[in-house]
C-alpha atoms as a PDB file:
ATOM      1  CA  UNK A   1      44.431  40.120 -26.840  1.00  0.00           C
ATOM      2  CA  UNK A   2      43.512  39.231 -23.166  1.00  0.00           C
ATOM      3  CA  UNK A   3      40.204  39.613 -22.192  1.00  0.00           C
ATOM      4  CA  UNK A   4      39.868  42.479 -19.435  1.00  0.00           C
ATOM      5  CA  UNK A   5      36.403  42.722 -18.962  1.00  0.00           C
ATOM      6  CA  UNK A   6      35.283  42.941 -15.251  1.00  0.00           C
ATOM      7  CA  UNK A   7      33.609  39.414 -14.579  1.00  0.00           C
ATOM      8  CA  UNK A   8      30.860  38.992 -12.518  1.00  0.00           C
ATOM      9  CA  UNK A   9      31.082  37.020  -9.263  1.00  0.00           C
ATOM     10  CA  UNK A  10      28.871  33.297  -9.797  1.00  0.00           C
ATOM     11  CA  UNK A  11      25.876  33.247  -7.666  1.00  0.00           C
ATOM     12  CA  UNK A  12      26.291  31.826  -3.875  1.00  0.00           C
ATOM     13  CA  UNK A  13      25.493  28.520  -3.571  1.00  0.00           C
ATOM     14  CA  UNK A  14      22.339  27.988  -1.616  1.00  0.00           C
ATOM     15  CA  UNK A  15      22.242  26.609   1.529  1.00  0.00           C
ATOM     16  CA  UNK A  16      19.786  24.562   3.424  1.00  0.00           C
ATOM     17  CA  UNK A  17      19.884  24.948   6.982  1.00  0.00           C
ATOM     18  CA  UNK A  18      20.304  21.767   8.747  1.00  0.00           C
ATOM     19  CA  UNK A  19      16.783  21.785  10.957  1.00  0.00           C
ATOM     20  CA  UNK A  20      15.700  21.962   7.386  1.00  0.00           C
ATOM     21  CA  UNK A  21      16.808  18.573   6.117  1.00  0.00           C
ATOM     22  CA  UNK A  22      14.771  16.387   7.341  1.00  0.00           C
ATOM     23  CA  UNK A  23      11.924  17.484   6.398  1.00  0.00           C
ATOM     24  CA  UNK A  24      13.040  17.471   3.511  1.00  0.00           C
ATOM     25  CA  UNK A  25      14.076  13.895   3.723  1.00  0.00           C
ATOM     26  CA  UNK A  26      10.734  12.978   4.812  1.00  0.00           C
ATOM     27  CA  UNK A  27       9.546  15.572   1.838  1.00  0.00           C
ATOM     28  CA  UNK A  28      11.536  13.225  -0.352  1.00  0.00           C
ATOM     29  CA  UNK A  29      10.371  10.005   0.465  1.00  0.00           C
ATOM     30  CA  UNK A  30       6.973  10.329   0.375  1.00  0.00           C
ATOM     31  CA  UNK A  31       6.874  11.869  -2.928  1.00  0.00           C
ATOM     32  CA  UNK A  32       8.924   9.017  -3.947  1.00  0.00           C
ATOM     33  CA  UNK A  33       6.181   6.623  -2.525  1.00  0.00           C
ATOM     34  CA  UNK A  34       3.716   8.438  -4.617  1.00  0.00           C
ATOM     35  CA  UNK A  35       5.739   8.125  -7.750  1.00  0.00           C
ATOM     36  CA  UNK A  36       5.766   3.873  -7.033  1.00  0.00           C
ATOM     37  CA  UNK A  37       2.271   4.090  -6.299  1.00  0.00           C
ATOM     38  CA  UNK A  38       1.432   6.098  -9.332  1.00  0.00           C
ATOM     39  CA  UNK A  39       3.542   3.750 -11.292  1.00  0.00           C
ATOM     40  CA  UNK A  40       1.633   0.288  -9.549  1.00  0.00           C
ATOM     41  CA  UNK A  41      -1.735   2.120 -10.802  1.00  0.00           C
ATOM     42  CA  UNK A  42      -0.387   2.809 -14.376  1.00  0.00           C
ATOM     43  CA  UNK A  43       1.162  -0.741 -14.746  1.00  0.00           C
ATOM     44  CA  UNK A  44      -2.624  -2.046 -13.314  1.00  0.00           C
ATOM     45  CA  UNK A  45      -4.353   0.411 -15.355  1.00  0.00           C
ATOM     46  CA  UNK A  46      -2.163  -0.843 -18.242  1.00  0.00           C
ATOM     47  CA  UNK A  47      -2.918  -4.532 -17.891  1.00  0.00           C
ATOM     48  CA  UNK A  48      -6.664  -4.195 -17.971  1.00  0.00           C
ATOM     49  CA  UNK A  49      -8.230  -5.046 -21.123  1.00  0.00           C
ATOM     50  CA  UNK A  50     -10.182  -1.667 -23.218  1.00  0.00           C
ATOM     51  CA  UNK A  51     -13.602  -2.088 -23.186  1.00  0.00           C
ATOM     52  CA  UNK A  52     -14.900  -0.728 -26.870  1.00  0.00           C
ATOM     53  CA  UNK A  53     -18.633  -1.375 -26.012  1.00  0.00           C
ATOM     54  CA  UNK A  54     -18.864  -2.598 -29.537  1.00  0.00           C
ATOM     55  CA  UNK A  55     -19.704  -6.190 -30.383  1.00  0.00           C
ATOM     56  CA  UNK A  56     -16.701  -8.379 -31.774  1.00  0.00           C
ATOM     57  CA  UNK A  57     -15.804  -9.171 -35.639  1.00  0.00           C
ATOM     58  CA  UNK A  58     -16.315 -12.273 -35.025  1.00  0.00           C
ATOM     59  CA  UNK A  59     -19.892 -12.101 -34.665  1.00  0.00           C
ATOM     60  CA  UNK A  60     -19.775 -13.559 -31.393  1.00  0.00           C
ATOM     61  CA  UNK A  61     -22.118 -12.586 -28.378  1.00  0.00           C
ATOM     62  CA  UNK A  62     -21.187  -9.657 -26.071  1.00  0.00           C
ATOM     63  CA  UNK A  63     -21.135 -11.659 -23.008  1.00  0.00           C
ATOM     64  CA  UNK A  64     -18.520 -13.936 -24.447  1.00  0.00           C
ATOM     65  CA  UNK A  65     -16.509 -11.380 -25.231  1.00  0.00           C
ATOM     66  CA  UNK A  66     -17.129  -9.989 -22.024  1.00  0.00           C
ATOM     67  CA  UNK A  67     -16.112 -13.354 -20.050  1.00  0.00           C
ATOM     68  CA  UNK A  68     -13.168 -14.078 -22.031  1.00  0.00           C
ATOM     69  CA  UNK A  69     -12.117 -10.850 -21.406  1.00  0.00           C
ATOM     70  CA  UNK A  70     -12.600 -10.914 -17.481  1.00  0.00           C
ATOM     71  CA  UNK A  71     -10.505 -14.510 -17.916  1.00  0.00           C
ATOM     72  CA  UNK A  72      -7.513 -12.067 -19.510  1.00  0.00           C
ATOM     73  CA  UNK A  73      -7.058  -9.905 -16.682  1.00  0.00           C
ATOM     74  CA  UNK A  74      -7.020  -9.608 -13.287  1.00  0.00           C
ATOM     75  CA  UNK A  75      -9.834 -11.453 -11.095  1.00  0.00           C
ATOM     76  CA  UNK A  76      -8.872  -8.850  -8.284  1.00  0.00           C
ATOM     77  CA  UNK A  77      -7.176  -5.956  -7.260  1.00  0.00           C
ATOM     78  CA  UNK A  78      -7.254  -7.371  -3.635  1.00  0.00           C
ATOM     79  CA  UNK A  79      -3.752  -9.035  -2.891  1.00  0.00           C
ATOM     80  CA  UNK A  80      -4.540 -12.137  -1.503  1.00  0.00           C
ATOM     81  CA  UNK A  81      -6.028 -12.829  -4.716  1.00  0.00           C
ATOM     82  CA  UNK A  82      -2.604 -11.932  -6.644  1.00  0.00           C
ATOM     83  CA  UNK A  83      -0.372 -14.272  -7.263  1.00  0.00           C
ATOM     84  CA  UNK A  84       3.703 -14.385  -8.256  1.00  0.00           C
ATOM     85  CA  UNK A  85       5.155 -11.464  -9.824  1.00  0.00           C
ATOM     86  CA  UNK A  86       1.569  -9.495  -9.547  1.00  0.00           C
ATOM     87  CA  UNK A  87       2.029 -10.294  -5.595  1.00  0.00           C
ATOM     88  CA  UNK A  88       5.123  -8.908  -5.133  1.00  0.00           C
ATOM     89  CA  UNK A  89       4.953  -5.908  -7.229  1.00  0.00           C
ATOM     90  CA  UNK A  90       1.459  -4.977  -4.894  1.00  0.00           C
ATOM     91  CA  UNK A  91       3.641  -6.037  -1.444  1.00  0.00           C
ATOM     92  CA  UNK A  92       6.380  -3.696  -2.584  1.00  0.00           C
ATOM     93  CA  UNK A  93       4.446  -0.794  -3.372  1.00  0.00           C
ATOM     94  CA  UNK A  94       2.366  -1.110  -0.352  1.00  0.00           C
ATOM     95  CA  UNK A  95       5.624  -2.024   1.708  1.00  0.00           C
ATOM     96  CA  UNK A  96       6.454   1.670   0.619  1.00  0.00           C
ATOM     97  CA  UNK A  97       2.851   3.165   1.505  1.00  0.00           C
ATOM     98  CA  UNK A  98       3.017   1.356   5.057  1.00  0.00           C
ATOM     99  CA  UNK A  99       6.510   2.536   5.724  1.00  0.00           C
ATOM    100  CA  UNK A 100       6.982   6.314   4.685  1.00  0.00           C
ATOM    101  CA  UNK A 101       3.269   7.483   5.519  1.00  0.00           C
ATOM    102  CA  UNK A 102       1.021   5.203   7.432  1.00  0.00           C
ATOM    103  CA  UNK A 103       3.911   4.448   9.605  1.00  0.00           C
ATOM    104  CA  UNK A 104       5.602   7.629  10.497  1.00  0.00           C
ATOM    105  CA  UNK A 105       1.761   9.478  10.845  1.00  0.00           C
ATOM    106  CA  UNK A 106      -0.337   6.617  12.667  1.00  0.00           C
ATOM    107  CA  UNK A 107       2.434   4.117  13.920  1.00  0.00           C
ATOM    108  CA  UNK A 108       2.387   5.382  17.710  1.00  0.00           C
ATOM    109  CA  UNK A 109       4.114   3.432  20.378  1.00  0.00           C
ATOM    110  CA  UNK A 110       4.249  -0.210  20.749  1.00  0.00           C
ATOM    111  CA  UNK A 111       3.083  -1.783  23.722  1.00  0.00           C
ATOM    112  CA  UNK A 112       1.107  -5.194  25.027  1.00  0.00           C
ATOM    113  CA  UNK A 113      -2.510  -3.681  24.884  1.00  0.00           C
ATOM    114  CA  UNK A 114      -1.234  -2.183  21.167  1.00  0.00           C
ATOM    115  CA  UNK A 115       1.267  -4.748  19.838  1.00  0.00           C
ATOM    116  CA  UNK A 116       3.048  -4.566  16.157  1.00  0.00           C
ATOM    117  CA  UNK A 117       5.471  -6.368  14.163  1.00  0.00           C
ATOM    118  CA  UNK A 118       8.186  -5.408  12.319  1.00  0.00           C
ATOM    119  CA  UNK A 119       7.832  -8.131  10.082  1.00  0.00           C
ATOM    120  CA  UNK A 120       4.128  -7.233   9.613  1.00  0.00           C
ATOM    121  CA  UNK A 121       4.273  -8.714   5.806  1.00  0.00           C
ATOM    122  CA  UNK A 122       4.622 -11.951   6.747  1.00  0.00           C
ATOM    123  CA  UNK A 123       1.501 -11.977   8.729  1.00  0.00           C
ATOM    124  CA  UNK A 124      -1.281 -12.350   5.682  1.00  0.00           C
ATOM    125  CA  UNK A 125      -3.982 -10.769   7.940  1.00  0.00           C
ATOM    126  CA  UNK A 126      -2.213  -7.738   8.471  1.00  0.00           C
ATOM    127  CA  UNK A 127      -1.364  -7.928   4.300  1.00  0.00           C
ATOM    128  CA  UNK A 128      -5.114  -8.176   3.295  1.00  0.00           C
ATOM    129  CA  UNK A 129      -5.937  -5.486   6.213  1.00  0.00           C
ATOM    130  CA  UNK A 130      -3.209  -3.000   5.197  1.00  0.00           C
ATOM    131  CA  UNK A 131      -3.405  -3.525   1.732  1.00  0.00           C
ATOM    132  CA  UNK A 132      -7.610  -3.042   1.984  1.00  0.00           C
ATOM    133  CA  UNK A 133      -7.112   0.193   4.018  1.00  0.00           C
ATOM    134  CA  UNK A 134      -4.544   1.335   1.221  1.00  0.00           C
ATOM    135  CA  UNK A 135      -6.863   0.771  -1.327  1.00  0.00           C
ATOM    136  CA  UNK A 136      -9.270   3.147   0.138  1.00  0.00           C
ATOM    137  CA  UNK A 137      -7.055   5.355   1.114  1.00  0.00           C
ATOM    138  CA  UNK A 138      -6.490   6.267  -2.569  1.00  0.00           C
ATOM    139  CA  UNK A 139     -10.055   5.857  -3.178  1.00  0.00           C
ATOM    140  CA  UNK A 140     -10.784   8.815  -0.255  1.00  0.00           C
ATOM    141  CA  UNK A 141      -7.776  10.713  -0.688  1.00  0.00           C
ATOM    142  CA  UNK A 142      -8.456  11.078  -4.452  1.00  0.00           C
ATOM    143  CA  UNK A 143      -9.946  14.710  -5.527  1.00  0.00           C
ATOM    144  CA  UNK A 144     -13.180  12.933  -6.777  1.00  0.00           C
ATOM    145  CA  UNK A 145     -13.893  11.375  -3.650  1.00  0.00           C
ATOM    146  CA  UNK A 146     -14.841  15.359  -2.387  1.00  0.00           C
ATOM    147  CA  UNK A 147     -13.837  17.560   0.781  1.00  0.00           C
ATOM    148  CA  UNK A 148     -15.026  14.625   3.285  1.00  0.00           C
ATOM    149  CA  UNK A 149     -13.103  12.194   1.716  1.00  0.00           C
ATOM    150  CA  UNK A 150     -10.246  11.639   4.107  1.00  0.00           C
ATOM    151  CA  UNK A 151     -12.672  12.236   7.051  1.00  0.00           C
ATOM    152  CA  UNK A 152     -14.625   9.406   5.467  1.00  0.00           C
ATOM    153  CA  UNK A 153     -11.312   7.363   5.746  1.00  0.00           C
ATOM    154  CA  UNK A 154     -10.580   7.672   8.611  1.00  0.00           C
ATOM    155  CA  UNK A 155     -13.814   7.039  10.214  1.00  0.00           C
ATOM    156  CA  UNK A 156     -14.473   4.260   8.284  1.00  0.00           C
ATOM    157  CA  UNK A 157     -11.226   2.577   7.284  1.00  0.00           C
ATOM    158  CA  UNK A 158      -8.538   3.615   9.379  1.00  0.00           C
ATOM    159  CA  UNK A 159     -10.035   3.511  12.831  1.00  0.00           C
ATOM    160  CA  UNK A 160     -11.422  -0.054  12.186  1.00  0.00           C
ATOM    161  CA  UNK A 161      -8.475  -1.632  10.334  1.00  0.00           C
ATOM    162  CA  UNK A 162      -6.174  -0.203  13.365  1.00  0.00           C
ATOM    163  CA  UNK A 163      -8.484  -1.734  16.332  1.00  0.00           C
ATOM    164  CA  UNK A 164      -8.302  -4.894  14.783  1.00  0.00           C
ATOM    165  CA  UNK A 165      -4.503  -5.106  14.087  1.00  0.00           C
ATOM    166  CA  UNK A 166      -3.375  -3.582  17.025  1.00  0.00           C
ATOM    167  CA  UNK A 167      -5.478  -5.380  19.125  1.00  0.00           C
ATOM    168  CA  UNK A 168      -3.919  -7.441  22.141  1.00  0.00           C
ATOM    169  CA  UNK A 169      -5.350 -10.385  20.667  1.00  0.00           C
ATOM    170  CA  UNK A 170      -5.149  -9.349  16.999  1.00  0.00           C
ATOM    171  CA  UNK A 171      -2.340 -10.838  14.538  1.00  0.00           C
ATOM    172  CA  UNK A 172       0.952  -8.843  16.361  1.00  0.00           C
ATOM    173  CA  UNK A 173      -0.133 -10.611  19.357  1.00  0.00           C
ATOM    174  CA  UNK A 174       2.841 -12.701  19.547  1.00  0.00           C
ATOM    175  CA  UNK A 175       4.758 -10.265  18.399  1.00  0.00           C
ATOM    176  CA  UNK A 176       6.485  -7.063  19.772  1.00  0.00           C
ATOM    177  CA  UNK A 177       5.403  -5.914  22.637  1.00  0.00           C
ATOM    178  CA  UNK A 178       8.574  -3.425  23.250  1.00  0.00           C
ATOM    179  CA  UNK A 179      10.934  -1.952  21.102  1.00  0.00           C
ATOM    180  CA  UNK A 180      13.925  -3.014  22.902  1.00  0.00           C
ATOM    181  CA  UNK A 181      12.764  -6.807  22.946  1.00  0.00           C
ATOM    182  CA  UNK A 182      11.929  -7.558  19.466  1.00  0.00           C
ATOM    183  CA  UNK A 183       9.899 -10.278  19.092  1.00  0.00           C
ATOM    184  CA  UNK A 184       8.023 -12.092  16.069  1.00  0.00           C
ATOM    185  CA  UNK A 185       6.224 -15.120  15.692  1.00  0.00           C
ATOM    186  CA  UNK A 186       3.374 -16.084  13.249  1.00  0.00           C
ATOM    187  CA  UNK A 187       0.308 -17.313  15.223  1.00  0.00           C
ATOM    188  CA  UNK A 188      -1.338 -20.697  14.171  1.00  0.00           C
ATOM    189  CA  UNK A 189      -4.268 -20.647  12.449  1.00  0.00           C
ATOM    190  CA  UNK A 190      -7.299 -23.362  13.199  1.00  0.00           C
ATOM    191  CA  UNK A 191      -6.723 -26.320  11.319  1.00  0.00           C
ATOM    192  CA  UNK A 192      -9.696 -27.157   9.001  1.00  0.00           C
ATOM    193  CA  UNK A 193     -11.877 -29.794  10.220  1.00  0.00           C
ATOM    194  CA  UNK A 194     -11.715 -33.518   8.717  1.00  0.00           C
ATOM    195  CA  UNK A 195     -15.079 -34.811   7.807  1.00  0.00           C
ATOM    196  CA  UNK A 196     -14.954 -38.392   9.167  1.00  0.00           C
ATOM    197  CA  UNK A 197     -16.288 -40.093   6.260  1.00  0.00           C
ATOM    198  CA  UNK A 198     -15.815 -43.718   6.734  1.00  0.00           C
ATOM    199  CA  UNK A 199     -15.084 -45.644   3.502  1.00  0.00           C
END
């Protein structure tokens, strides 16, 4: 026997409206940042040793334990001090910090007196600057860090790490200077001095 019951219509599908997408886009891609920099923390949080407090079986001192423990894991969470894999996984998550919110918010136009580079990673002063100010900024931006937390940032992080890289003579200074002239080139750095020790 056919079924004759009166079915009801499926719901409409639901529509965005266009103006809508990209914020949504944006929406998108910084909660994806937040997911890689959630994961970096974990897989940092993860390689650090457990402190127990309690002294080892092996009857040896604390402070060896302590030491050989320090030797285990990372010397640094700073990334010049990072080295191979470690490197790469901290220049790709703050690769994604840099380009889908300190970018898009605090980027503003390029010009001679406030030069950038495209290829800012390759410049390691801009790496240990950036990747210093991102540091902080999850220090600041964290709940525990209080209501004046990202005022504290910005006052004290972002405004200085931006005068210095942005400077005219600061490390984009042979770089771009306008967006329709790309430019990029690595400045020289002094070369250490030779002591002139005769033999």
């Amino acid at each position: 026997m056919a079924d004759t019951s009166p079915t009801a219509p499926g719901p409409e599908p639901y529509r965005v409206p266009d103006a809508d997408l990209d914020d949504l886009a944006s929406t998108l891609a910084k909660t994806m940042a937040e997911v890689r920099q959630h994961g970096v923390i974990l897989d940092r949080l993860g390689s650090e040793p457990e402190s127990t407090g309690s002294q080892p079986m092996d009857g040896a001192p604390e402070t060896e334990a302590a030491d050989s423990k320090k030797a285990d894991g990372p010397a640094s969470v700073f990334i010049l001090a990072l080295g191979g894999e470690a490197y790469a996984v901290e220049l790709a998550a703050l690769s994604d910090w840099v380009n889908y919110l300190f970018l898009p918010v605090y980027g503003r136009e390029i010009s001679t007196s406030r030069p950038w580079c495209a290829h800012w990673h390759e410049h390691p002063e801009a790496v240990a600057r950036l990747h210093a100010l991102w540091l902080a900024w999850q220090q600041f931006t964290d709940t525990e860090a209080g209501l004046s937390g990202p005022s504290t940032w910005h006052r004290d992080h972002l405004d200085q790490t931006l005068a210095h890289l942005r400077a005219p003579d600061g490390p984009f200074a042979a770089c771009t200077t306008s967006a329709t002239r790309p430019n990029h080139r690595v400045l020289a750095t002094p070369a250490p001095e030779q002591s002139g020790v005769a033999a």
